[in-house]
Protein backbone atom coordinates (compact mmCIF):
# COMPACT_ATOMS: atom_id res chain seq x y z
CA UNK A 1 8.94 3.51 -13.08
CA UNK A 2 7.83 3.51 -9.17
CA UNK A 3 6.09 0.67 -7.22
CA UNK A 4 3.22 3.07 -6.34
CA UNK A 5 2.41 2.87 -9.81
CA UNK A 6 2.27 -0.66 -9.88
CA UNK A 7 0.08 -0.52 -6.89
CA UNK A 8 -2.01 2.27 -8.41
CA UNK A 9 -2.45 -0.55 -11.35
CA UNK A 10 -3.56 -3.28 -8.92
CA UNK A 11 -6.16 -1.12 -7.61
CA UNK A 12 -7.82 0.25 -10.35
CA UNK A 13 -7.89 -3.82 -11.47
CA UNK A 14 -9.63 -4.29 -8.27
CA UNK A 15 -11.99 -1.59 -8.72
CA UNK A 16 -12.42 -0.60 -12.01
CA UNK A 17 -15.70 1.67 -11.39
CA UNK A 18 -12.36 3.93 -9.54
CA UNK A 19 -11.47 5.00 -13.50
């Protein structure tokens, strides 16, 4: 588990049209 997948997580919540 690495934080960059956390924040990889936060941004596709904050932009979901990313996925």
């Amino acid at each position: 588990f690495k934080l960059s997948y956390l924040k990889y997580l936060l941004d596709d919540l904050d932009k979901p049209d990313a996925m």
